[in-house]
Protein backbone atom coordinates (compact mmCIF):
# COMPACT_ATOMS: atom_id res chain seq x y z
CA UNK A 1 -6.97 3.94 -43.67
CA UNK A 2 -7.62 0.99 -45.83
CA UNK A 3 -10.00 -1.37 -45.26
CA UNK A 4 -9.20 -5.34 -45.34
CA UNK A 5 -11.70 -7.96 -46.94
CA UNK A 6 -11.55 -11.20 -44.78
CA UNK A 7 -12.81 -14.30 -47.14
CA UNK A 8 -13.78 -17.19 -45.13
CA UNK A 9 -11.54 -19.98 -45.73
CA UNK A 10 -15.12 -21.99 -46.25
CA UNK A 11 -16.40 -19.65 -48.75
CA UNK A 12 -13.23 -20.26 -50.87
CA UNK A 13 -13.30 -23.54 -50.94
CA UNK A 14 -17.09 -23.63 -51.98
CA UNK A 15 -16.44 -20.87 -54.53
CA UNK A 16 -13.20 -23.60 -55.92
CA UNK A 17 -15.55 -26.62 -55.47
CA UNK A 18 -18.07 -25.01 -57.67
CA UNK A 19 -15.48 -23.93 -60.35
CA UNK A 20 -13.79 -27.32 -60.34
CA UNK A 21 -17.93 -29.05 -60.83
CA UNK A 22 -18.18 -25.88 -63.57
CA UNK A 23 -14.81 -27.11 -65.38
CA UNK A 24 -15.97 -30.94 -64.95
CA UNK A 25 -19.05 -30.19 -66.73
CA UNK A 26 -17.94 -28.34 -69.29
CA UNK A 27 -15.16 -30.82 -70.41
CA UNK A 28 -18.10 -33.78 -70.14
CA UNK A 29 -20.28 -31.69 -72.72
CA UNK A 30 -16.47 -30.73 -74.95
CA UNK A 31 -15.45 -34.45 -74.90
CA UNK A 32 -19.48 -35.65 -75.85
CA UNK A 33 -19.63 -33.49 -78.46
CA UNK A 34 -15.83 -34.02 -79.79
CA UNK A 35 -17.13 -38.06 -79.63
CA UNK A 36 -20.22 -37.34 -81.97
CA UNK A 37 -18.16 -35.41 -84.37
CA UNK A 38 -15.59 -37.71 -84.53
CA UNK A 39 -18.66 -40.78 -84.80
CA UNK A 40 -20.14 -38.36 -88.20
CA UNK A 41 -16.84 -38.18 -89.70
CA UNK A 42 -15.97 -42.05 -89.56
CA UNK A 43 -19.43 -43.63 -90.04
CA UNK A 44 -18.65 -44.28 -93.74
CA UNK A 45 -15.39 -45.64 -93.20
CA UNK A 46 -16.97 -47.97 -90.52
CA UNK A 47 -20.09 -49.20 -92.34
CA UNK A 48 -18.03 -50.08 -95.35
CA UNK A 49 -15.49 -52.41 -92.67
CA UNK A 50 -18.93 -53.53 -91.43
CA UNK A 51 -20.24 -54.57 -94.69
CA UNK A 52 -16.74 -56.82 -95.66
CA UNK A 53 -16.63 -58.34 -92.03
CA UNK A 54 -17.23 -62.44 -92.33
CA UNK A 55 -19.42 -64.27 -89.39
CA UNK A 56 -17.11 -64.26 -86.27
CA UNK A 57 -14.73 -62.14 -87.74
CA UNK A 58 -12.87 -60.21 -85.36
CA UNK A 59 -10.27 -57.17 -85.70
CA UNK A 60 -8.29 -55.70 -83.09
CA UNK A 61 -6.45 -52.20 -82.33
CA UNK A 62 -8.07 -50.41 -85.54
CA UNK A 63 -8.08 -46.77 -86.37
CA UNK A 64 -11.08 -45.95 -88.55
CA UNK A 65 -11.79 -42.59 -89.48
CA UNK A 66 -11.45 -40.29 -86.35
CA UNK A 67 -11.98 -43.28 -84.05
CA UNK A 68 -9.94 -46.19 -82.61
CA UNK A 69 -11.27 -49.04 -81.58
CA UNK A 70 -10.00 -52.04 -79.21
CA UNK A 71 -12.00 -54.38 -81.20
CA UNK A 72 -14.28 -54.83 -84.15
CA UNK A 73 -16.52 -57.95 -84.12
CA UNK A 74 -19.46 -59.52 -85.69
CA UNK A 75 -21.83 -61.77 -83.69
CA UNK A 76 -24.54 -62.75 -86.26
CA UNK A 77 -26.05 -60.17 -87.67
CA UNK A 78 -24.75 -57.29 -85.49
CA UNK A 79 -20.83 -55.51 -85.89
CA UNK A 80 -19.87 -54.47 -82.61
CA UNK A 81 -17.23 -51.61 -82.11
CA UNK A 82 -15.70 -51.87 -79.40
CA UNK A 83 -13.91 -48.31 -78.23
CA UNK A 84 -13.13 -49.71 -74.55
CA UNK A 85 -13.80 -48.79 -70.92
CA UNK A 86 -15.43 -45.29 -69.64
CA UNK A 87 -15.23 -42.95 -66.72
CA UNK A 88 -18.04 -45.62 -65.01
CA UNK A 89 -15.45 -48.49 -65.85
CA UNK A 90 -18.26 -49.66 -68.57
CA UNK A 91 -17.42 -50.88 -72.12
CA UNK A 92 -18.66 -49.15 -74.82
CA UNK A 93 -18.76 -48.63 -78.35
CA UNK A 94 -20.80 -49.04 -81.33
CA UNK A 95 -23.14 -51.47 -83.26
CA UNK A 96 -24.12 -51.36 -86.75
CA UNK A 97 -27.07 -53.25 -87.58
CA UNK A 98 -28.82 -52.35 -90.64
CA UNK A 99 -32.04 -54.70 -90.07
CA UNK A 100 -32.83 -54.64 -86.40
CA UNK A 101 -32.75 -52.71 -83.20
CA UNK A 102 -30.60 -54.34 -80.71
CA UNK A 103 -31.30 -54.78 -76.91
CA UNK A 104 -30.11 -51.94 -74.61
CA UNK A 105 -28.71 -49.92 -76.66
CA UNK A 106 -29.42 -46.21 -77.31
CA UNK A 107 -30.41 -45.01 -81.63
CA UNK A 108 -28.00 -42.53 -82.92
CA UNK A 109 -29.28 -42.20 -86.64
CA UNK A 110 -29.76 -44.93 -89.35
CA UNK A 111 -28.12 -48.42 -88.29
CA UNK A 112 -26.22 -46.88 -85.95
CA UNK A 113 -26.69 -47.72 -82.26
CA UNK A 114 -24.53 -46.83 -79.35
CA UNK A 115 -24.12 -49.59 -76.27
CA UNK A 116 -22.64 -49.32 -72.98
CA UNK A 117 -22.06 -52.61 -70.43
CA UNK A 118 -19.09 -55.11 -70.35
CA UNK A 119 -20.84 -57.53 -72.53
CA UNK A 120 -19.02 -57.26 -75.58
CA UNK A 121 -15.45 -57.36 -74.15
């Protein structure tokens, strides 16, 4: 005679909630990690549009390097790029500023900072 395994419907569904939080994760770490590569290959590129951008200069819809941006836009002494909304609903982007640290925002390496908020829409 053969025997019959009976799954609880619960137990499957706790078995797919856990895969689908597994999956989640790991595209959260893929996508963070495809972001930082993508930041390396195009911080050149975007320090030298930095450098040439005038006071109150603003660009919009630009692809530089690996990364595309809704806006690019000094405010004094900081360039703010501006890659758009998150998962949260939060802008965020980037800000170069070679001679200061700005306010909330998190180092990544040399004048680079990363921000997140919707202040710089």
């Amino acid at each position: 005679m053969t025997e019959t395994i009976r799954v609880e419907k619960p137990a499957l569904r706790r078995a797919a909630y856990l895969g689908a939080a597994l999956l989640a994760a790991v595209l959260v770490v893929a996508l963070t990690w495809a972001e930082d590569l993508r930041f390396a290959h195009s911080a050149g590129n975007m320090e030298a549009v930095a450098r040439t951008l005038g006071e109150g200069a603003e660009l919009r819809d630009q692809s530089i390097g690996s990364l595309s941006f809704e806006f690019v836009r000094q405010e004094d002494d900081l360039v703010y790029f501006y890659r758009g909304k998150g998962w949260g609903g939060d802008g965020y982007g980037y800000v170069w500023s070679p001679a200061r640290r700005p306010g909330d925002v998190l180092h990544v390496e040399g004048p680079w900072y990363k921000f997140r908020d919707d202040a710089h829409q």
